[in-house]
C-alpha atoms as a PDB file:
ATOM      1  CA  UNK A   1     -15.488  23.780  -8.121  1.00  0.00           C
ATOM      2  CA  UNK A   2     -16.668  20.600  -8.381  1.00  0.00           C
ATOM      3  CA  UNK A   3     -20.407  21.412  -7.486  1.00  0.00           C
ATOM      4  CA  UNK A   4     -19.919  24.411 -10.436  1.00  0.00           C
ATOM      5  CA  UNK A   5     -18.989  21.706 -12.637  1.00  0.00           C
ATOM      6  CA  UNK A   6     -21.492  19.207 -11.982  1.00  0.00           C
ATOM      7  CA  UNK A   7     -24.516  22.350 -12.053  1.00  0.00           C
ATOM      8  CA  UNK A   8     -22.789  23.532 -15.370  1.00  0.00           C
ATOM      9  CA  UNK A   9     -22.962  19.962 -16.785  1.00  0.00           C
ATOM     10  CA  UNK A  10     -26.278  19.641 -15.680  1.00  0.00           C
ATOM     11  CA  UNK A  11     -27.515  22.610 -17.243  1.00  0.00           C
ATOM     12  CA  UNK A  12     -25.770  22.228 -20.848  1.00  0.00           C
ATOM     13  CA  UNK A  13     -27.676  18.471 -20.801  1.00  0.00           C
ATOM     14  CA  UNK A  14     -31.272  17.950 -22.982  1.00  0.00           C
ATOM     15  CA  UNK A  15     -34.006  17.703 -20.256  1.00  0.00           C
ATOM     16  CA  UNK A  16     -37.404  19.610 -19.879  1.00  0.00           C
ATOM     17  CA  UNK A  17     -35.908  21.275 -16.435  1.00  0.00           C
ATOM     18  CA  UNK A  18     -32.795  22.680 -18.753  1.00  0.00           C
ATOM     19  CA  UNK A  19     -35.266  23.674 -21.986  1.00  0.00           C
ATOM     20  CA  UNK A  20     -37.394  25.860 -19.572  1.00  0.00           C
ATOM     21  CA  UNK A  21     -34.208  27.429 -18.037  1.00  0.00           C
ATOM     22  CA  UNK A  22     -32.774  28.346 -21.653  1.00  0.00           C
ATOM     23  CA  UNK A  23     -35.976  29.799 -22.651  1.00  0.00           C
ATOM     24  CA  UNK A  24     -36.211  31.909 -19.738  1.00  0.00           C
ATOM     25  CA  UNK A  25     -32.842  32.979 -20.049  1.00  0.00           C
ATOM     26  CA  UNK A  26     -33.290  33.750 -23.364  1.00  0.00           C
ATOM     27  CA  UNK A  27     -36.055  36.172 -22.330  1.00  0.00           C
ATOM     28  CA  UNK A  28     -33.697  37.516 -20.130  1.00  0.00           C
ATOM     29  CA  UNK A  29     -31.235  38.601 -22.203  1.00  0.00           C
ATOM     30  CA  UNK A  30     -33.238  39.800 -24.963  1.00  0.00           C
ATOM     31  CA  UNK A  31     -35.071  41.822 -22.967  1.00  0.00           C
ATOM     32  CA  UNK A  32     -31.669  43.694 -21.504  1.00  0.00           C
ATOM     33  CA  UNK A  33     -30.731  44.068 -24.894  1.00  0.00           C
ATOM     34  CA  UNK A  34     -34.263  45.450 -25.692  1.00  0.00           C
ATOM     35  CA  UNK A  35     -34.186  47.700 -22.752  1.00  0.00           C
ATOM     36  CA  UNK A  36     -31.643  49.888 -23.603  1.00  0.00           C
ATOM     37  CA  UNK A  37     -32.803  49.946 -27.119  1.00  0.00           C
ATOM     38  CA  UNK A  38     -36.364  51.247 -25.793  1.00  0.00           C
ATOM     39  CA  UNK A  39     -35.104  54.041 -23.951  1.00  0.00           C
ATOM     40  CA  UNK A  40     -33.697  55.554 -26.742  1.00  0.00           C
ATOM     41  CA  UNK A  41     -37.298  55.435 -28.640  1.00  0.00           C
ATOM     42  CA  UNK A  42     -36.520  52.769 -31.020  1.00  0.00           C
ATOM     43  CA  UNK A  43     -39.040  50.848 -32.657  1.00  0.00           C
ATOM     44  CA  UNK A  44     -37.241  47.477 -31.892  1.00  0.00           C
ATOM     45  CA  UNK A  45     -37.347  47.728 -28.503  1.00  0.00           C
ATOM     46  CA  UNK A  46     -37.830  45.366 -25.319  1.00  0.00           C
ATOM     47  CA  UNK A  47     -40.795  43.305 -27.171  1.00  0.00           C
ATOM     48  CA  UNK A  48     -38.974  42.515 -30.456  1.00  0.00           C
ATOM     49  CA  UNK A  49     -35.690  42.060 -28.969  1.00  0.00           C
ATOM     50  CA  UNK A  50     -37.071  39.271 -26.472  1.00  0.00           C
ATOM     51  CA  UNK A  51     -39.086  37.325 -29.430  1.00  0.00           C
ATOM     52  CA  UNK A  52     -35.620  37.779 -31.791  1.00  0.00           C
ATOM     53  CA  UNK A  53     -34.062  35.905 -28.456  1.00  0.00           C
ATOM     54  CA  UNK A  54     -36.296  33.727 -27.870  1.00  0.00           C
ATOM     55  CA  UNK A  55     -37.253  32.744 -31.394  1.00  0.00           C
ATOM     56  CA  UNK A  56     -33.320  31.915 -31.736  1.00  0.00           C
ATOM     57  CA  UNK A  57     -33.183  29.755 -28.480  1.00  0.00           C
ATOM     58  CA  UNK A  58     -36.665  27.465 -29.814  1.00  0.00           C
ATOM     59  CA  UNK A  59     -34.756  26.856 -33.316  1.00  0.00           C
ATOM     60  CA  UNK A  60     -31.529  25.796 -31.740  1.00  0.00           C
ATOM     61  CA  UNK A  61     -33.531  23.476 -29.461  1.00  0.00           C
ATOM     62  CA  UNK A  62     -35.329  22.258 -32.014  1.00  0.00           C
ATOM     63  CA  UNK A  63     -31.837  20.570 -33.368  1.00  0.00           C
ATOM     64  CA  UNK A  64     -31.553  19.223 -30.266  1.00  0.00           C
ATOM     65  CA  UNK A  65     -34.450  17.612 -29.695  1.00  0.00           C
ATOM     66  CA  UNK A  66     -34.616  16.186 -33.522  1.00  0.00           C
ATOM     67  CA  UNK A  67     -31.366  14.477 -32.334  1.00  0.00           C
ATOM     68  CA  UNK A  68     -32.746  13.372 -29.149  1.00  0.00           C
ATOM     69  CA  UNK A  69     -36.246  12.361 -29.402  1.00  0.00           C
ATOM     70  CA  UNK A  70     -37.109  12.119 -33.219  1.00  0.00           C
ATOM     71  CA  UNK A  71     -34.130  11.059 -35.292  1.00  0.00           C
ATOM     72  CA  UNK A  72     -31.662   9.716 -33.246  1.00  0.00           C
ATOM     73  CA  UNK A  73     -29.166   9.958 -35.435  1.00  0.00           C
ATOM     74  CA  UNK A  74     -26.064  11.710 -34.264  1.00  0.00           C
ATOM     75  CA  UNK A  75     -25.500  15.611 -35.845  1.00  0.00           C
ATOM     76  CA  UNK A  76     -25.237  19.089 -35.551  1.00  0.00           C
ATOM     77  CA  UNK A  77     -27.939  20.717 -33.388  1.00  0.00           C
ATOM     78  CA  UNK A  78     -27.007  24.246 -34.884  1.00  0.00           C
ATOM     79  CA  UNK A  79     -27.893  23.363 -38.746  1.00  0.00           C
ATOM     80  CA  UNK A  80     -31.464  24.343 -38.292  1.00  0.00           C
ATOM     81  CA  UNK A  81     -30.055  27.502 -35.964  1.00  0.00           C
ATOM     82  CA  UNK A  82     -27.590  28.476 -38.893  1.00  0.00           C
ATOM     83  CA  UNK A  83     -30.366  29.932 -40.619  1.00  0.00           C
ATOM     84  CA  UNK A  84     -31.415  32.349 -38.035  1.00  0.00           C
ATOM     85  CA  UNK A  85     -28.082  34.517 -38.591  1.00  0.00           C
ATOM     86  CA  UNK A  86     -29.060  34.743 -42.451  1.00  0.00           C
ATOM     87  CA  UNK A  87     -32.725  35.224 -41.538  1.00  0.00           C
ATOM     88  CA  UNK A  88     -32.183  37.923 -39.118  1.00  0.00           C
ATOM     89  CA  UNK A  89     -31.158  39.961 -41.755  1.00  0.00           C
ATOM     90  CA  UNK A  90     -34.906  41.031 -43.339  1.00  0.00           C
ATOM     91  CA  UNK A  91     -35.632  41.921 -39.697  1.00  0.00           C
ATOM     92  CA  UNK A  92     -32.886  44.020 -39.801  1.00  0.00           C
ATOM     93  CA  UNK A  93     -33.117  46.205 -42.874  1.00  0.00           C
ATOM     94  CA  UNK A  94     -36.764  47.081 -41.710  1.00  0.00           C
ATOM     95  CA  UNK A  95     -35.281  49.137 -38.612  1.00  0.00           C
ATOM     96  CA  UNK A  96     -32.869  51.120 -41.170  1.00  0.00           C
ATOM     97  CA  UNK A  97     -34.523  53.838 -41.928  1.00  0.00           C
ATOM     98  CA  UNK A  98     -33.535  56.884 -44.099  1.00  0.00           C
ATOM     99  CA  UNK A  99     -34.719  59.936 -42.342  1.00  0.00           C
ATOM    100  CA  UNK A 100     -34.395  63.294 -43.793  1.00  0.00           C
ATOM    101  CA  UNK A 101     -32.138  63.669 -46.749  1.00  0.00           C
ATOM    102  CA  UNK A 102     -30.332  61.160 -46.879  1.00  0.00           C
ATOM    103  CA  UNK A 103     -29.438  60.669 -43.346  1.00  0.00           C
ATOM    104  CA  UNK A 104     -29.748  56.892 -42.590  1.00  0.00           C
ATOM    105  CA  UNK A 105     -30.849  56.023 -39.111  1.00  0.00           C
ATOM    106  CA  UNK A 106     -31.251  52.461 -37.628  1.00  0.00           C
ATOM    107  CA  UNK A 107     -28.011  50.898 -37.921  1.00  0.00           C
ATOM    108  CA  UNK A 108     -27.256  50.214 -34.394  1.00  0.00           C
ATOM    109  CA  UNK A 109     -30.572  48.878 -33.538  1.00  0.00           C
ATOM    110  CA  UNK A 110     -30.247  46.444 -36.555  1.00  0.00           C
ATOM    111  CA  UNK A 111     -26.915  45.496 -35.371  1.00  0.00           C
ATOM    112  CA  UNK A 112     -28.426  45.304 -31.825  1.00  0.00           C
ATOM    113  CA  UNK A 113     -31.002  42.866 -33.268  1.00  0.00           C
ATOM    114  CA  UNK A 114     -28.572  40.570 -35.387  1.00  0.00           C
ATOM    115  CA  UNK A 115     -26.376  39.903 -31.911  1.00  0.00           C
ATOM    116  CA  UNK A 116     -29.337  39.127 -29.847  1.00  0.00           C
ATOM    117  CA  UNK A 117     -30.301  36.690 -32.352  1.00  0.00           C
ATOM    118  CA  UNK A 118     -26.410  35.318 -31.862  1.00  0.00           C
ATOM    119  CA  UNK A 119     -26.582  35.484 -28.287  1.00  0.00           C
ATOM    120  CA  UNK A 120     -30.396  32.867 -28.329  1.00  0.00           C
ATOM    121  CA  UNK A 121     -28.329  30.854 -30.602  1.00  0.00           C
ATOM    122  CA  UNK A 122     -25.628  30.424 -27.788  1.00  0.00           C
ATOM    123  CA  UNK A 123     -27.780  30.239 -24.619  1.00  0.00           C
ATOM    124  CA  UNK A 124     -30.286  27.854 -26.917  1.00  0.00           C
ATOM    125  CA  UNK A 125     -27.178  25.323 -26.944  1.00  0.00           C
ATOM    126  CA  UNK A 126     -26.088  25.807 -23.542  1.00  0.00           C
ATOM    127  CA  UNK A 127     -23.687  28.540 -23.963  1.00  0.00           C
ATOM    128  CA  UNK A 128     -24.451  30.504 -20.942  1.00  0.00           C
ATOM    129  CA  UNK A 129     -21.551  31.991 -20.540  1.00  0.00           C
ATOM    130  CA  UNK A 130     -21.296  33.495 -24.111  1.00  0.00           C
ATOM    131  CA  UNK A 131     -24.769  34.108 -23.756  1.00  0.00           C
ATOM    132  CA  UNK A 132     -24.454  36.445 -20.584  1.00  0.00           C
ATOM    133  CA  UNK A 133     -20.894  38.118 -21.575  1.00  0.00           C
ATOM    134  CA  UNK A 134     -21.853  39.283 -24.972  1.00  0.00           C
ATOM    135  CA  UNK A 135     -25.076  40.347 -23.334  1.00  0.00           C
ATOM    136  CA  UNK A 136     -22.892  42.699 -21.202  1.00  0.00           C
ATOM    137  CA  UNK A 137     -20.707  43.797 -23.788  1.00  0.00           C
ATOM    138  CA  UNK A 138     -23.950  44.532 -26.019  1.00  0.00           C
ATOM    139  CA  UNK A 139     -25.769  47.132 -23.682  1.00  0.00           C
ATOM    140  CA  UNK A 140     -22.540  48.292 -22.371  1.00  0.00           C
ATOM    141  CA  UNK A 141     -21.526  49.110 -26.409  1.00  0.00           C
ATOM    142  CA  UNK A 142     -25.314  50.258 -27.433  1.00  0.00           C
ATOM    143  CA  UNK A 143     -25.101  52.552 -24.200  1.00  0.00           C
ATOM    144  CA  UNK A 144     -22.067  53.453 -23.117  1.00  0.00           C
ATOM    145  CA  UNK A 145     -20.487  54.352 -26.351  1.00  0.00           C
ATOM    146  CA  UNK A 146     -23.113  55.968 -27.790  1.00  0.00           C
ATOM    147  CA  UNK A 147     -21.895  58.925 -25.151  1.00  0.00           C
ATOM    148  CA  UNK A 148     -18.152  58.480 -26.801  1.00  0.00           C
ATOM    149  CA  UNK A 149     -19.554  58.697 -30.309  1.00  0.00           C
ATOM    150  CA  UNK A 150     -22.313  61.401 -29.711  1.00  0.00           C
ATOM    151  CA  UNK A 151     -18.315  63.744 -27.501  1.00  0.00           C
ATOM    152  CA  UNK A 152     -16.600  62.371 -30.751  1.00  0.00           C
ATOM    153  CA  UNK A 153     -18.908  63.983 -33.340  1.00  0.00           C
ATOM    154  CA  UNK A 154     -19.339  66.820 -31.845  1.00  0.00           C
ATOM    155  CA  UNK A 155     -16.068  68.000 -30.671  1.00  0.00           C
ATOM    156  CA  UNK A 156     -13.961  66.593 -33.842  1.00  0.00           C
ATOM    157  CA  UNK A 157     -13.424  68.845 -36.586  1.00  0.00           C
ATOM    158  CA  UNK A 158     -15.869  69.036 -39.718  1.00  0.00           C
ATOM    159  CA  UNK A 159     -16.338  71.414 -42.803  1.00  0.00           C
ATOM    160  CA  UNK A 160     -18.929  71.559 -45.035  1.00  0.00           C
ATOM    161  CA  UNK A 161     -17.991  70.227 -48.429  1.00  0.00           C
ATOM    162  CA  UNK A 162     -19.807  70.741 -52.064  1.00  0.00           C
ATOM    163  CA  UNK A 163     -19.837  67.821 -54.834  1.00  0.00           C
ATOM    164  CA  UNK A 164     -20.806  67.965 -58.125  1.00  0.00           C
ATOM    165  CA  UNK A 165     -21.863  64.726 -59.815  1.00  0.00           C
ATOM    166  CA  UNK A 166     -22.271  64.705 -64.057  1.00  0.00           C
ATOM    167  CA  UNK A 167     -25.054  61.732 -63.704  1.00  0.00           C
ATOM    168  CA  UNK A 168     -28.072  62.568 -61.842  1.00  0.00           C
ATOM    169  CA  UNK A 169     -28.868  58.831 -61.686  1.00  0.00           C
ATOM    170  CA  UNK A 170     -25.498  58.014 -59.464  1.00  0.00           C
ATOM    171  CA  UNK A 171     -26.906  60.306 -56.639  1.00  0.00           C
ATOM    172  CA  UNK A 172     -27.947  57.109 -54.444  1.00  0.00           C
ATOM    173  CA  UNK A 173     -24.529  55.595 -54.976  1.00  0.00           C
ATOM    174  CA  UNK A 174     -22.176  58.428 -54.266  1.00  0.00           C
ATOM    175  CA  UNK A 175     -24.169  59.366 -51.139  1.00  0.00           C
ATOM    176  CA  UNK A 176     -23.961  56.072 -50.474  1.00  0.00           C
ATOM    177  CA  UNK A 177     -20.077  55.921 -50.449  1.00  0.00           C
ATOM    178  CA  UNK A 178     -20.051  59.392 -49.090  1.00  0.00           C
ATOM    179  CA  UNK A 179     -21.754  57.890 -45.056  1.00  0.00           C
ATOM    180  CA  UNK A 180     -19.997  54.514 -45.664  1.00  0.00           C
ATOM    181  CA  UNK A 181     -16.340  55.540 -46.176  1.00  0.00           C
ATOM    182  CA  UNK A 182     -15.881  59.509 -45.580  1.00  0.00           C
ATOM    183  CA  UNK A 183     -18.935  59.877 -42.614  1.00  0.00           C
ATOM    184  CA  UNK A 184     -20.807  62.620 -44.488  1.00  0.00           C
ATOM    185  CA  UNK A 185     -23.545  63.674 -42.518  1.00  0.00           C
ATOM    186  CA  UNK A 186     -26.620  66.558 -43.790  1.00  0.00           C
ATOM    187  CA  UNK A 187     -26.728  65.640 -46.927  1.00  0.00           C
ATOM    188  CA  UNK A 188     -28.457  67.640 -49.183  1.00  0.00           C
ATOM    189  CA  UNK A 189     -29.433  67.609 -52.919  1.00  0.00           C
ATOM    190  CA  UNK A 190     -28.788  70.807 -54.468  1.00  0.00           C
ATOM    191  CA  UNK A 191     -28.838  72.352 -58.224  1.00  0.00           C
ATOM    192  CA  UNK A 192     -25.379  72.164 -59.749  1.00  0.00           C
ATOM    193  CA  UNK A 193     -23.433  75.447 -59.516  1.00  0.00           C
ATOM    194  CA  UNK A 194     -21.749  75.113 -62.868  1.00  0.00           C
ATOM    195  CA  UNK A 195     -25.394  75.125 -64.649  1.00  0.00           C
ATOM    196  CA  UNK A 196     -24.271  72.461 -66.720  1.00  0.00           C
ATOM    197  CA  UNK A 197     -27.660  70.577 -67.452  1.00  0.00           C
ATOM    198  CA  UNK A 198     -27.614  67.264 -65.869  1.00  0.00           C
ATOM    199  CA  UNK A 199     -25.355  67.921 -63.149  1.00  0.00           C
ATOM    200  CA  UNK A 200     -26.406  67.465 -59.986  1.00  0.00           C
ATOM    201  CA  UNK A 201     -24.949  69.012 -56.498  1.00  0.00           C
ATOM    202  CA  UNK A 202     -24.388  67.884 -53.544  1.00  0.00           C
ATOM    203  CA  UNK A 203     -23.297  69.129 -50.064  1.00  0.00           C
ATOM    204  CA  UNK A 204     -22.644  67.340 -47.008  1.00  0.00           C
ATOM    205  CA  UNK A 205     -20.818  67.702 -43.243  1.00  0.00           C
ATOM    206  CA  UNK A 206     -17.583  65.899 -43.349  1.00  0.00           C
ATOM    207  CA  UNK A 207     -15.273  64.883 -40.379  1.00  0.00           C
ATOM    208  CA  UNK A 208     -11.779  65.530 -40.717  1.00  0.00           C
ATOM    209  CA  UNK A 209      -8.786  63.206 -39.381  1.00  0.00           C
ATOM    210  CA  UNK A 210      -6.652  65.454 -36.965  1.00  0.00           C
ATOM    211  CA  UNK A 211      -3.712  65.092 -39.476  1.00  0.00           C
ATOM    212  CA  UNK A 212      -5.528  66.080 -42.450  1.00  0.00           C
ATOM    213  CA  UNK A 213      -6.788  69.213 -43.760  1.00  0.00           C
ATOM    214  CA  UNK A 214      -9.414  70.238 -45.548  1.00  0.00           C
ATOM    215  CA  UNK A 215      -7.737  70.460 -48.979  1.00  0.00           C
ATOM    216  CA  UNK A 216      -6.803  66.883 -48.589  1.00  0.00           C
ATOM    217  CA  UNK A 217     -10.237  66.059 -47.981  1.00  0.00           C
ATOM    218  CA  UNK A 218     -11.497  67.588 -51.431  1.00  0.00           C
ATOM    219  CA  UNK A 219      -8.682  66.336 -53.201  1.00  0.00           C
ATOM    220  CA  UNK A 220      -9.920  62.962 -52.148  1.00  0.00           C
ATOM    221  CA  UNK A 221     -13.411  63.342 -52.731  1.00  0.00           C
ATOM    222  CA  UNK A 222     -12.300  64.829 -56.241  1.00  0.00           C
ATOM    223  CA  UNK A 223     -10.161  61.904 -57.095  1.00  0.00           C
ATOM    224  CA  UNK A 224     -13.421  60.111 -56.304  1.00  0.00           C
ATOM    225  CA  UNK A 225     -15.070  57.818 -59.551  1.00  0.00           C
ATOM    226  CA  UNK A 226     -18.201  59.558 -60.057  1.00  0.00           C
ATOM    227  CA  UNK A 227     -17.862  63.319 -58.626  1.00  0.00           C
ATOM    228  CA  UNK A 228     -16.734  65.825 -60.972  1.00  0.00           C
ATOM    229  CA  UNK A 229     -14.801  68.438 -58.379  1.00  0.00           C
ATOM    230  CA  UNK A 230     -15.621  69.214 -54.924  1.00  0.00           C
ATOM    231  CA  UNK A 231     -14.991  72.371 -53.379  1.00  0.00           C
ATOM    232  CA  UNK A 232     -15.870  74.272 -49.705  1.00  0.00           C
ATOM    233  CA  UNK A 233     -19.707  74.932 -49.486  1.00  0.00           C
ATOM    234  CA  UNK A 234     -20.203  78.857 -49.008  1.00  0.00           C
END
């Protein structure tokens, strides 16, 4: 234990050695992360993922050796690094993607991108061990539950709902809300079935809860700010 100690204290100190072993770590990692995401045929895959790490590990060095080398003055190595988690952000939003109508795509890989950033941050300061267990728990999530989600979908119970909005401009919103907090999936744009000029239609997959029925649903969707009634698509 006391070897483990002494290699552990060794490797959280501020040398050249411990810089290059961070780095390389951080490569590491990222490109685990990146792995998964590129057999799935995402555009962030093992390349972007491994910079996002790595660019994460430099900045929180770059704290460090401020306080160390240029400075001297006594701090916090992880004000420069703070900014990556905000930064991260316009990376993000240019993997979500909305592909057909209205079905948004990219989520997870944005996600995906946002923790490895977290996970340079930790191995940049010496966190190894955060560094390597939320590595683990990130592919295991990103692979293993996509399975669970993909059984979930399709064996839960849906019905295909139609909406009927009075303002043509609050389209974006309401399908918006719709993914966000009921799940919708297919979503689709349609002319309003009252023929009330102005309306606007829409229809859309919906999950239902395995104590709820489909009246509840529309009642809910009804009761909604923005959607005039909702009935079952035909």
């Amino acid at each position: 234990m006391e070897v483990i100690s002494s290699v552990m204290e060794y490797l959280r100190s501020f040398s050249l050695v411990t810089t290059v072993i961070r780095l390389a770590g951080a490569v590491l990692l990222g490109g685990l992360i990146g792995i998964e995401r590129e057999r799935h045929g995402r555009a962030a895959g093992l390349r972007t993922h491994i910079l996002v790490c790595l660019g994460a590990a430099v900045t929180t060095l770059i704290g460090q050796y401020d306080m160390a080398h240029v400075t001297g003055y006594a701090g916090d190595p992880m004000r420069i690094g703070a900014q990556v988690i905000s930064g991260i952000g316009f990376l993000g939003v240019g993997t979500i993607l909305l592909k057909g109508r209205f079905q948004v795509t990219g989520l997870t890989t944005a996600a995906g991108l946002w923790t490895t950033a977290a996970i340079g941050l930790a191995i940049g300061i010496g966190f190894y061990e955060g560094a390597v267990v939320g590595t683990l728990l990130t592919v295991l999530t990103m692979s293993l539950l996509s399975k669970f989600d993909a059984h979930v979908i399709k064996t839960g119970k849906k019905v295909r709902v139609y909406i009927e909005l009075g303002d043509v401009g609050e389209v974006n919103d309401i399908t918006a809300m719709l993914i966000n907090r009921f799940y919708a999936r297919e979503l689709q744009v349609t002319a309003p079935r009252s023929g009330v000029s102005g309306n606007v239609g829409i229809e859309a997959t919906m999950p239902i809860k395995r104590q709820e029925s489909p009246e509840c649903l529309l009642k809910s969707l009804a009761e909604t700010d923005g959607i005039l009634f909702a009935l079952p698509s035909i």
